[in-house]
Protein backbone atom coordinates (compact mmCIF):
# COMPACT_ATOMS: atom_id res chain seq x y z
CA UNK A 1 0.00 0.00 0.00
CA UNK A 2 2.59 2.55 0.79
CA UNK A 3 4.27 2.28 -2.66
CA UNK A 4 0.84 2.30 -4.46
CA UNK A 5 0.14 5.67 -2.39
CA UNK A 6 4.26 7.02 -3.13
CA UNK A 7 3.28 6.08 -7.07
CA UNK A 8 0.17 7.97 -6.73
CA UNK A 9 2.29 11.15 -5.17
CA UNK A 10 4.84 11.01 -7.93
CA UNK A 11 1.74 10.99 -11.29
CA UNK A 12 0.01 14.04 -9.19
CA UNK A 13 3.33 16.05 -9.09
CA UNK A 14 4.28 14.66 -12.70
CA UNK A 15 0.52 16.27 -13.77
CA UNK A 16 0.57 19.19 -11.20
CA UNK A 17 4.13 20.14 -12.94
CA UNK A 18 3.05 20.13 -16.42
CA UNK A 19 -0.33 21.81 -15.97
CA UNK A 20 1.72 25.09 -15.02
CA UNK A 21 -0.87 27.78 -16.74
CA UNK A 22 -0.44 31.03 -18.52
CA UNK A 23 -0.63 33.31 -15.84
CA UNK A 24 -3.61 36.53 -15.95
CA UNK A 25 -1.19 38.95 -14.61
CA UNK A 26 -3.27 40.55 -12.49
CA UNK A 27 -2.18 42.52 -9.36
CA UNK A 28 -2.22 40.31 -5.60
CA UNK A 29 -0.71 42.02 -2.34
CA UNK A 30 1.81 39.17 -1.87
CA UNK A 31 1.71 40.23 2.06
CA UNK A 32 -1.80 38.86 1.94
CA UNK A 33 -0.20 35.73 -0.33
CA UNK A 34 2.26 35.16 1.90
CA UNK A 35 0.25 35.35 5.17
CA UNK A 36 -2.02 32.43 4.22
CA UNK A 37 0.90 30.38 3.80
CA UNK A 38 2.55 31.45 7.03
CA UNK A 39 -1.05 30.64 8.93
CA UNK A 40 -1.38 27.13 6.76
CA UNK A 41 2.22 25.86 8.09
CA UNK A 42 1.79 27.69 11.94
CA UNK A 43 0.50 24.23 13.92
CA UNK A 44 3.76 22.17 11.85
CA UNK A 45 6.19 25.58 12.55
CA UNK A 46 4.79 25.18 16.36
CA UNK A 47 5.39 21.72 16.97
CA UNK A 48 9.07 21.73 15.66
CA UNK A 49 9.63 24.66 17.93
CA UNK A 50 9.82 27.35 15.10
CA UNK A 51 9.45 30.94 15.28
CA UNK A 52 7.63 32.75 12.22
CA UNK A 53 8.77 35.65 11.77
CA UNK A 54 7.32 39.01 9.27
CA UNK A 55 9.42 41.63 7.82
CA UNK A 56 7.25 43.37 5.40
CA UNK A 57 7.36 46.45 3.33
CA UNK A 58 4.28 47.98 3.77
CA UNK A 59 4.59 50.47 0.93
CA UNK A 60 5.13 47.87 -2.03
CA UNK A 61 2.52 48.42 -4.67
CA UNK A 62 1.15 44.53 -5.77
CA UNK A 63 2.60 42.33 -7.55
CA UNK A 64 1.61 40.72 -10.95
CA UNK A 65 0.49 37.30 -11.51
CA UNK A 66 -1.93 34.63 -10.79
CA UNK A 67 -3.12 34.46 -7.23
CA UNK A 68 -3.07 30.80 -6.85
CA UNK A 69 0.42 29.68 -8.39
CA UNK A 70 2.21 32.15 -6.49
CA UNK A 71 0.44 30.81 -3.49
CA UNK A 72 2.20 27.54 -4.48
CA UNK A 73 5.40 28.91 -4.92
CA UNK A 74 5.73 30.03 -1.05
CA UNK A 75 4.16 27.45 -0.22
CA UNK A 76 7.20 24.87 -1.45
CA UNK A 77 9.23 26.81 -0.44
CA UNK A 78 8.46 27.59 3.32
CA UNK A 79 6.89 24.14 3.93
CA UNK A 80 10.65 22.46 2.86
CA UNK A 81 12.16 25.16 5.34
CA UNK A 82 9.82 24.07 8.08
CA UNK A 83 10.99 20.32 7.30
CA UNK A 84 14.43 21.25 7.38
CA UNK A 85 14.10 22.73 11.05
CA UNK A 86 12.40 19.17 12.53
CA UNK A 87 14.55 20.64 15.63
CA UNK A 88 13.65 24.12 16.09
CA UNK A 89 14.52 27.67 14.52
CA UNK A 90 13.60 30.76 13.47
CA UNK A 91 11.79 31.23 9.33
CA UNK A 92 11.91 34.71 8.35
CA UNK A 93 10.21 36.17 5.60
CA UNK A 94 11.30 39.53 4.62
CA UNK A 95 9.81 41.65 1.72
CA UNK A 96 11.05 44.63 0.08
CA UNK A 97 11.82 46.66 -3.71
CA UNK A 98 14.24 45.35 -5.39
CA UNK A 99 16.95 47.28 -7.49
CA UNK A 100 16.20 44.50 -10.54
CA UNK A 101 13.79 45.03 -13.33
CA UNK A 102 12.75 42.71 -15.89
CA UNK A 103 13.26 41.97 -19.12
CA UNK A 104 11.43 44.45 -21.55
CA UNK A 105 7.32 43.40 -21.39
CA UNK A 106 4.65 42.94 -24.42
CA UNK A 107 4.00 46.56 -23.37
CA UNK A 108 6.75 47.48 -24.08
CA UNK A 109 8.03 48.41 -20.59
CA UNK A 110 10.41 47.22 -18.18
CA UNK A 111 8.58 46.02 -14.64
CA UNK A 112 10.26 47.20 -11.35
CA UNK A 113 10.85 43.68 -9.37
CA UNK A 114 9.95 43.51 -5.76
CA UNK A 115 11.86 40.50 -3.89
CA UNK A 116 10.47 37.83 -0.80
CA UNK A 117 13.34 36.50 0.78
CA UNK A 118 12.65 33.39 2.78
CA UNK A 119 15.92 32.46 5.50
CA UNK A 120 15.56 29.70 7.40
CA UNK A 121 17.69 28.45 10.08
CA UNK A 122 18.19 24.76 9.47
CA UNK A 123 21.14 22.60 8.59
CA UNK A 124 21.76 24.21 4.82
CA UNK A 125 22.12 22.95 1.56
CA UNK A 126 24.99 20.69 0.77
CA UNK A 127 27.11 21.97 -2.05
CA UNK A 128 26.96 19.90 -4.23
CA UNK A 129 23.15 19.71 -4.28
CA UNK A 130 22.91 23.35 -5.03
CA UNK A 131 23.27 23.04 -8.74
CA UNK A 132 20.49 20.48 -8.30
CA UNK A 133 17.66 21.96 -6.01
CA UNK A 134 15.16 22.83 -8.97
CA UNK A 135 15.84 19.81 -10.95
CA UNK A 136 12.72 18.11 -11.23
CA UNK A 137 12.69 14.64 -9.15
CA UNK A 138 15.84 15.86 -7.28
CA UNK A 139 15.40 15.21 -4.00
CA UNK A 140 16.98 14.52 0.15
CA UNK A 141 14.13 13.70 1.24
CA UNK A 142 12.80 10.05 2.28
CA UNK A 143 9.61 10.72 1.48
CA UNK A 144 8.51 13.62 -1.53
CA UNK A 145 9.45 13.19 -5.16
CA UNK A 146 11.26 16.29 -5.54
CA UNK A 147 8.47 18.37 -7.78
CA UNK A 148 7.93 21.12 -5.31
CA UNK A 149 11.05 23.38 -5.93
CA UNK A 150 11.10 22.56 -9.87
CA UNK A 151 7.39 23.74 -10.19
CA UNK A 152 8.17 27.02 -8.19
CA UNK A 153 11.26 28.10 -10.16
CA UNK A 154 9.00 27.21 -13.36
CA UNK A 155 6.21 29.12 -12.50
CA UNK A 156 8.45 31.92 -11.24
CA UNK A 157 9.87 31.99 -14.67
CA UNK A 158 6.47 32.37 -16.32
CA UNK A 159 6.04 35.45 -14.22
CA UNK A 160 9.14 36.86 -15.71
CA UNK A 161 10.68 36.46 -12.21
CA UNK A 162 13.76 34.73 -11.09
CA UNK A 163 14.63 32.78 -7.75
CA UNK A 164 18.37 32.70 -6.09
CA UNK A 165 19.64 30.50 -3.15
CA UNK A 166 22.44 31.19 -0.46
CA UNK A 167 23.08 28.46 1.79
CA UNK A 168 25.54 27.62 4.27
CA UNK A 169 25.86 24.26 5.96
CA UNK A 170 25.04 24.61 9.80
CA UNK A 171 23.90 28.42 9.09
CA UNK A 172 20.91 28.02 6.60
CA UNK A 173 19.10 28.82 3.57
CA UNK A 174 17.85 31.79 2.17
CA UNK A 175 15.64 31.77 -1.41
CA UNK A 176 14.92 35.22 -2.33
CA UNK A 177 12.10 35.17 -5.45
CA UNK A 178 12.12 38.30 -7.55
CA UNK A 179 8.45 39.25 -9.22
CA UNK A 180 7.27 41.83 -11.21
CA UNK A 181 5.28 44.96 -9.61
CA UNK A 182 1.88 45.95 -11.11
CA UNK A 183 1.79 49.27 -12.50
């Protein structure tokens, strides 16, 4: 039973990962994004002794994209930092404007990018995984099929954004994702 159910996990992130959608680019407060997915992983944060901490920029305009798929993007991301502190630590998620803009738009204007870092303080990244961490199927995990941080960096990309790792072994890791500002 537990390999039909791991099977079943691996065709739902295989379909989940190729279903990636145009995105409406419509504006979302990603404060308001990023607070759902802070409240969905409080009670797993809680019992592994992990403080949640906010840093927000309260004067960023909103960001463009589609609601939903960005909420999956922090959600990858902060869940794997919660599972990577199984013995307490502190997840920080800090938002500001960043210096970057993007790539000239179908309007024919360049988007200011606004930037989410997301610094954990569990055991780091090896290395030599780093080159690795949004390879699809690439995973340390014993259990996950290593779809979560492939599908985020793709659907980062279709919302002309970018996403950049620092880790350091016994320090942390910190994934800062870079998306476009409305207006």
């Amino acid at each position: 039973m537990k390999e039909a159910d791991r099977l079943n996990n691996v065709l739902e992130g295989i379909l989940d990962f190729t279903r990636v959608k145009q995105h409406e680019g419509k504006g979302h407060n990603i404060h308001g994004i990023l607070d759902r997915v802070l409240i969905l992983n409080e009670e797993s944060a809680r019992q592994s002794g992990i403080v949640l901490s906010r840093q927000y920029d309260p004067s960023l305009p909103d960001v463009i994209g589609d609601h939903d798929q960005l909420l999956q993007v922090f959600l990858n991301i902060i869940k794997n930092a919660v599972e990577a502190m199984q013995s307490g630590g502190r997840l920080t998620v800090i938002t500001r404007m960043s210096d970057l803009f993007t790539s000239v738009q179908a309007d024919g204007r360049k988007h200011r990018l606004m930037v989410v870092k997301v610094s954990d303080t569990g055991p780091g990244i090896k290395p030599e995984h780093l080159g690795d961490i949004f390879t699809p199927f690439f995973t340390t995990k014993d259990k996950g099929v290593g779809l979560g941080l492939a599908l985020s960096y793709q659907i980062v990309q279709e919302h002309l954004g970018t996403i950049r790792i620092e880790s350091k072994a016994g320090e942390g890791t910190t994934f800062s994702v870079y998306l476009p500002l409305a207006g």
